[in-house]
Protein backbone atom coordinates (compact mmCIF):
# COMPACT_ATOMS: atom_id res chain seq x y z
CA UNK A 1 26.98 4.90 -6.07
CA UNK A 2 24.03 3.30 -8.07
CA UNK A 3 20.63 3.29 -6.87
CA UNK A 4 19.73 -0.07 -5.05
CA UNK A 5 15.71 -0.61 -5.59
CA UNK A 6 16.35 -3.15 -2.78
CA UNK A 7 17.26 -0.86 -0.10
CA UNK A 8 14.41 1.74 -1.22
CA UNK A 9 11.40 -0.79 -1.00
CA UNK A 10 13.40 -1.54 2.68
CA UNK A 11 12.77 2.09 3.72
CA UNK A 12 9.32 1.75 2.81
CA UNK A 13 9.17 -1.17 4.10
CA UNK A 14 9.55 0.39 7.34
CA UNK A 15 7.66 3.34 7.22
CA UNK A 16 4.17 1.12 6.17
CA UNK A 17 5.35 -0.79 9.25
CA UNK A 18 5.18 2.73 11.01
CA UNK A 19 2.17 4.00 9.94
CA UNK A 20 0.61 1.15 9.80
CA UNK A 21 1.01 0.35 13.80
CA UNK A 22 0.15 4.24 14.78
CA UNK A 23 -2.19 5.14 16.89
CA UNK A 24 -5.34 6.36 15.22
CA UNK A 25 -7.35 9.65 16.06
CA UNK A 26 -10.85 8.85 17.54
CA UNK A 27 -13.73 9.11 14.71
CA UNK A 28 -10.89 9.09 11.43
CA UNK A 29 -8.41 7.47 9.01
CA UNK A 30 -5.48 9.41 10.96
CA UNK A 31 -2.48 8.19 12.38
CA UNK A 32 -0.80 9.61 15.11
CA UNK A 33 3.20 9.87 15.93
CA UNK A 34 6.11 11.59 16.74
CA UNK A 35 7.95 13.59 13.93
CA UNK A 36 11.04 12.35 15.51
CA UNK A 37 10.34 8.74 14.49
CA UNK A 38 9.49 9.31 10.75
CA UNK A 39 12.25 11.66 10.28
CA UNK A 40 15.37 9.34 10.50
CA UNK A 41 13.41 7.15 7.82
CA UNK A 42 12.56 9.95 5.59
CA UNK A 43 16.13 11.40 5.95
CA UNK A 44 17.34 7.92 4.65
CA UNK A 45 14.78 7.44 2.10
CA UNK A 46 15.98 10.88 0.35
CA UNK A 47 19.94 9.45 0.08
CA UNK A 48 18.68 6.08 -0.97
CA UNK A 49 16.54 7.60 -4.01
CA UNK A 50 19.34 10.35 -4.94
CA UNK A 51 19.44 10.92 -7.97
CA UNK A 52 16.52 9.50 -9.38
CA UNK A 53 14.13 12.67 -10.42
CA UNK A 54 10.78 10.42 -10.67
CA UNK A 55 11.61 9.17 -6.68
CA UNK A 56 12.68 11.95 -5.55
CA UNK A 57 9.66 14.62 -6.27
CA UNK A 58 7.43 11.97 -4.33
CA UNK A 59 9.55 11.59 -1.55
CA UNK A 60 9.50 15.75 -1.17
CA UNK A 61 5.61 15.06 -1.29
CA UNK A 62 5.93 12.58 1.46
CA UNK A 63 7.89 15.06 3.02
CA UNK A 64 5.64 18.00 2.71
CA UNK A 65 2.76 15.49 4.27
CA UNK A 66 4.62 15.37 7.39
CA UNK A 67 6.06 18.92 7.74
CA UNK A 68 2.35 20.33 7.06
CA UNK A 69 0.23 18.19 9.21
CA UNK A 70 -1.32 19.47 12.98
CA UNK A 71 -0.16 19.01 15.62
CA UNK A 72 -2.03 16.47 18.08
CA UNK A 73 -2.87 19.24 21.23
CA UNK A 74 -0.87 19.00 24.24
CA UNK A 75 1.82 16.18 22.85
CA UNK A 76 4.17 16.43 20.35
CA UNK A 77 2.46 14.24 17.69
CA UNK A 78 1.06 15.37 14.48
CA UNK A 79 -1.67 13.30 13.02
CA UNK A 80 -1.82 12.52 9.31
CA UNK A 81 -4.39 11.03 6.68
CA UNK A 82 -3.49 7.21 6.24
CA UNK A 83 -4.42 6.99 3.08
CA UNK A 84 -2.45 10.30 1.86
CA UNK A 85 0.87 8.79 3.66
CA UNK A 86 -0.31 5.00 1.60
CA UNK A 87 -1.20 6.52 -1.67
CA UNK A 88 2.40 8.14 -1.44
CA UNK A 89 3.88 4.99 -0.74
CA UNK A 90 2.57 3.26 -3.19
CA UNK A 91 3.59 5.94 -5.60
CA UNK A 92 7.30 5.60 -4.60
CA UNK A 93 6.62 1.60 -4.88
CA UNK A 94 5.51 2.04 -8.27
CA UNK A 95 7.82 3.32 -9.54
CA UNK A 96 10.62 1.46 -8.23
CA UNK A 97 8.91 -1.44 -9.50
CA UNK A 98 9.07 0.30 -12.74
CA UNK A 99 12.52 1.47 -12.78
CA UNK A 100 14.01 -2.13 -11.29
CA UNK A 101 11.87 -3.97 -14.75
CA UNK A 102 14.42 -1.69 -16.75
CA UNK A 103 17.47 -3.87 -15.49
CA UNK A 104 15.48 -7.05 -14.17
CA UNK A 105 13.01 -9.92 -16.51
CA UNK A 106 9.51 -10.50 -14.49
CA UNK A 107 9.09 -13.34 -12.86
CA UNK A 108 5.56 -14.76 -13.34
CA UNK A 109 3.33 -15.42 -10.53
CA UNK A 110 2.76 -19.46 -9.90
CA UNK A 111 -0.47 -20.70 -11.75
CA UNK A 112 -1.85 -21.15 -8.15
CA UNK A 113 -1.41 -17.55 -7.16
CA UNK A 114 -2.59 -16.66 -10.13
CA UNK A 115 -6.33 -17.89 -10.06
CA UNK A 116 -6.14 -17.08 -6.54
CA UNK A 117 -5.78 -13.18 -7.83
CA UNK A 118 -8.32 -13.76 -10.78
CA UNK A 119 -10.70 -14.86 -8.05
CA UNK A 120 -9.98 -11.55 -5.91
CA UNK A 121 -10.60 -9.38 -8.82
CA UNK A 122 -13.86 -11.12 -9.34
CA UNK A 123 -14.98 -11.16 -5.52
CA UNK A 124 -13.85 -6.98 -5.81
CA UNK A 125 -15.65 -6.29 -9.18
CA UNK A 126 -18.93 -7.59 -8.03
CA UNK A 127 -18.69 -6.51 -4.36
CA UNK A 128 -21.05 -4.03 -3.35
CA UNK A 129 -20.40 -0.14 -3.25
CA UNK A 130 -20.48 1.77 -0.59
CA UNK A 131 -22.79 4.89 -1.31
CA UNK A 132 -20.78 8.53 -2.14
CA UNK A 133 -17.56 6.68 -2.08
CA UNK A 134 -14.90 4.82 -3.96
CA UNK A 135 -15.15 1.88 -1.88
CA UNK A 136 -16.61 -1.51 -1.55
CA UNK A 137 -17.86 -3.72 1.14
CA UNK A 138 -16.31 -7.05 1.16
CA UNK A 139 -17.40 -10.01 3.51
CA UNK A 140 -14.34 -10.45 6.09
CA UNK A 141 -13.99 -14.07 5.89
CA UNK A 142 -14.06 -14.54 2.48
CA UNK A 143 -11.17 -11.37 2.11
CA UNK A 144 -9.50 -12.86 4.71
CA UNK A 145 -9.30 -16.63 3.92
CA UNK A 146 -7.98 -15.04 -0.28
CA UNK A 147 -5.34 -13.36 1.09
CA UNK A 148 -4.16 -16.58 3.08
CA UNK A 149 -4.41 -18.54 -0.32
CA UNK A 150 -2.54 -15.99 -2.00
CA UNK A 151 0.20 -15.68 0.58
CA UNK A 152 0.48 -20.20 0.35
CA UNK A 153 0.42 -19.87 -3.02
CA UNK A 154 2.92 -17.65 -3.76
CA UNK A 155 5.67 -19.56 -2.26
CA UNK A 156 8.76 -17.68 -2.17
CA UNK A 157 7.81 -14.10 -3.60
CA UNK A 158 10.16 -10.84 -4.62
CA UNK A 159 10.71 -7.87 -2.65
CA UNK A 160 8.56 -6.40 -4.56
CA UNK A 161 6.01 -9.03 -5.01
CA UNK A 162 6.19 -9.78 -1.04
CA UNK A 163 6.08 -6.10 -0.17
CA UNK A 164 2.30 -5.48 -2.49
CA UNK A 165 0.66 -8.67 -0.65
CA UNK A 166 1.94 -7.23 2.60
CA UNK A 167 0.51 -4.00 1.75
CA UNK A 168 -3.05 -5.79 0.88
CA UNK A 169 -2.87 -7.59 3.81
CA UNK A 170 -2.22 -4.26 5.71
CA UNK A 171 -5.45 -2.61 3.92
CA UNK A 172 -7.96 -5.79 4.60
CA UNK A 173 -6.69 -6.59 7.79
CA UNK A 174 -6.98 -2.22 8.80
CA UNK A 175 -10.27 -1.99 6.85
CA UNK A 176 -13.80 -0.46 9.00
CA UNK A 177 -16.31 -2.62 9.52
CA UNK A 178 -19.82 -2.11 8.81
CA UNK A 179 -21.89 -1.65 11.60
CA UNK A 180 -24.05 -4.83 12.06
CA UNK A 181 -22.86 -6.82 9.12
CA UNK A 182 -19.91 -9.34 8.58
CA UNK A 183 -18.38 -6.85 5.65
CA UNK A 184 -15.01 -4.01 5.72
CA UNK A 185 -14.85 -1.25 3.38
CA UNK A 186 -12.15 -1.16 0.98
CA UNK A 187 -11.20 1.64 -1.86
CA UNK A 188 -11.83 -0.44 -4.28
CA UNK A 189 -8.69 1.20 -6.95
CA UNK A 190 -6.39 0.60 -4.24
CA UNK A 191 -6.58 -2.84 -4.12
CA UNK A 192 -7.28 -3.56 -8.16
CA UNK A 193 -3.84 -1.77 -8.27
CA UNK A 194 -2.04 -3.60 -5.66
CA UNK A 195 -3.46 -7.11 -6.83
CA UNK A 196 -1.83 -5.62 -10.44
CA UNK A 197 1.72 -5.04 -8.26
CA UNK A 198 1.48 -8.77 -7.01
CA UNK A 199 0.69 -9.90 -10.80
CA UNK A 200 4.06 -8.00 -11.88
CA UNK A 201 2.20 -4.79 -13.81
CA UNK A 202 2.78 -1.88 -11.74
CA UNK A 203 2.23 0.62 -13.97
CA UNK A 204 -1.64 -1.53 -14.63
CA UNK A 205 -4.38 1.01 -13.39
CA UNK A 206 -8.27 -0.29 -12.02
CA UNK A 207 -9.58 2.03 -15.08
CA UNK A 208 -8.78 -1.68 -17.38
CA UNK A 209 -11.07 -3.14 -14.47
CA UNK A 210 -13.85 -0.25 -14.63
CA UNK A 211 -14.14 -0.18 -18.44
């Protein structure tokens, strides 16, 4: 049977949803659940990237995540790094954004959209840093009132486009706040890449941005 990119970026689909609605451990970027609710996905993520060598070593990494994190005493959670479990994601995104450009012509973002991203780079490139970290601080409202521009203006987007600005919405939206101030902290590569993923250039890294 060949691979369907559709039903991969599905499975993800689902397990962003997952992590993305865990329970968080007091004082860090963990999430918190079950084994037994990731597994099924997991399990189903492995037969839908059969075959493919690229997929499959990530989704053994994703695996490994899960089968190596502690245990959350006296339940039977584990707790695991966000941003390992999104970085992974993304990976396995990446690349099936790469792999479905083989068989499929990019469709270019609207002119709208497109500003609209030109103007996020900009408002990311000159945000401020936060110190001993690869983040930014971005003012909420501003961040917040882009990403519903972006979402108007792209209309009717692809899987793959739909399932980036979902992600960025997912890392704005779950972004700290700074104590006292309007502003959330953001890794600043993580976003550069997944405005890139929106813009149809997934294999486009935030180096091009940091040059």
């Amino acid at each position: 049977m060949p691979w369907a990119p559709t039903e991969t970026i599905a499975i993800l689909d689902e397990l962003d949803e997952l992590v993305h609605n865990a329970a968080s451990v007091p004082m860090t970027d963990q999430a918190r659940f079950d084994p037994r609710t990731i597994d099924p996905l997991l399990d189903r993520l492995r037969t839908a990237v059969d075959g493919q060598p690229g997929l499959t070593a990530l989704v053994e990494d994703l695996d490994a995540l899960v089968r190596e994190a502690k245990s959350v005493p006296l339940t039977k959670e584990i707790r695991v790094e966000r941003e390992g479990i999104y970085d992974l994601l993304d990976g396995l995104r990446a690349v099936c954004g790469s792999a479905a450009g083989d068989s499929a012509p990019t469709t270019p973002v609207p002119s709208e959209a497109a500003a609209v991203l030109d103007e996020f780079d900009d408002f990311v490139l000159n945000a401020g840093t936060v110190p001993f970290t690869a983040q930014v601080r971005l003012d909420r409202t501003r961040a917040y009132a882009l990403l519903d521009r972006l979402r108007a203006a792209l209309h009717d987007p692809s899987a793959e486009t739909g399932a980036a600005l979902d992600e960025l919405d997912r890392r704005v939206h779950g972004a700290k706040s700074i104590p006292l101030t309007n502003d959330v902290r953001v890794g600043a590569v993580e976003i550069f890449e997944l405005l890139e993923r929106i813009r149809g250039n997934p294999s486009s890294t935030a180096d091009e941005y940091m040059a």
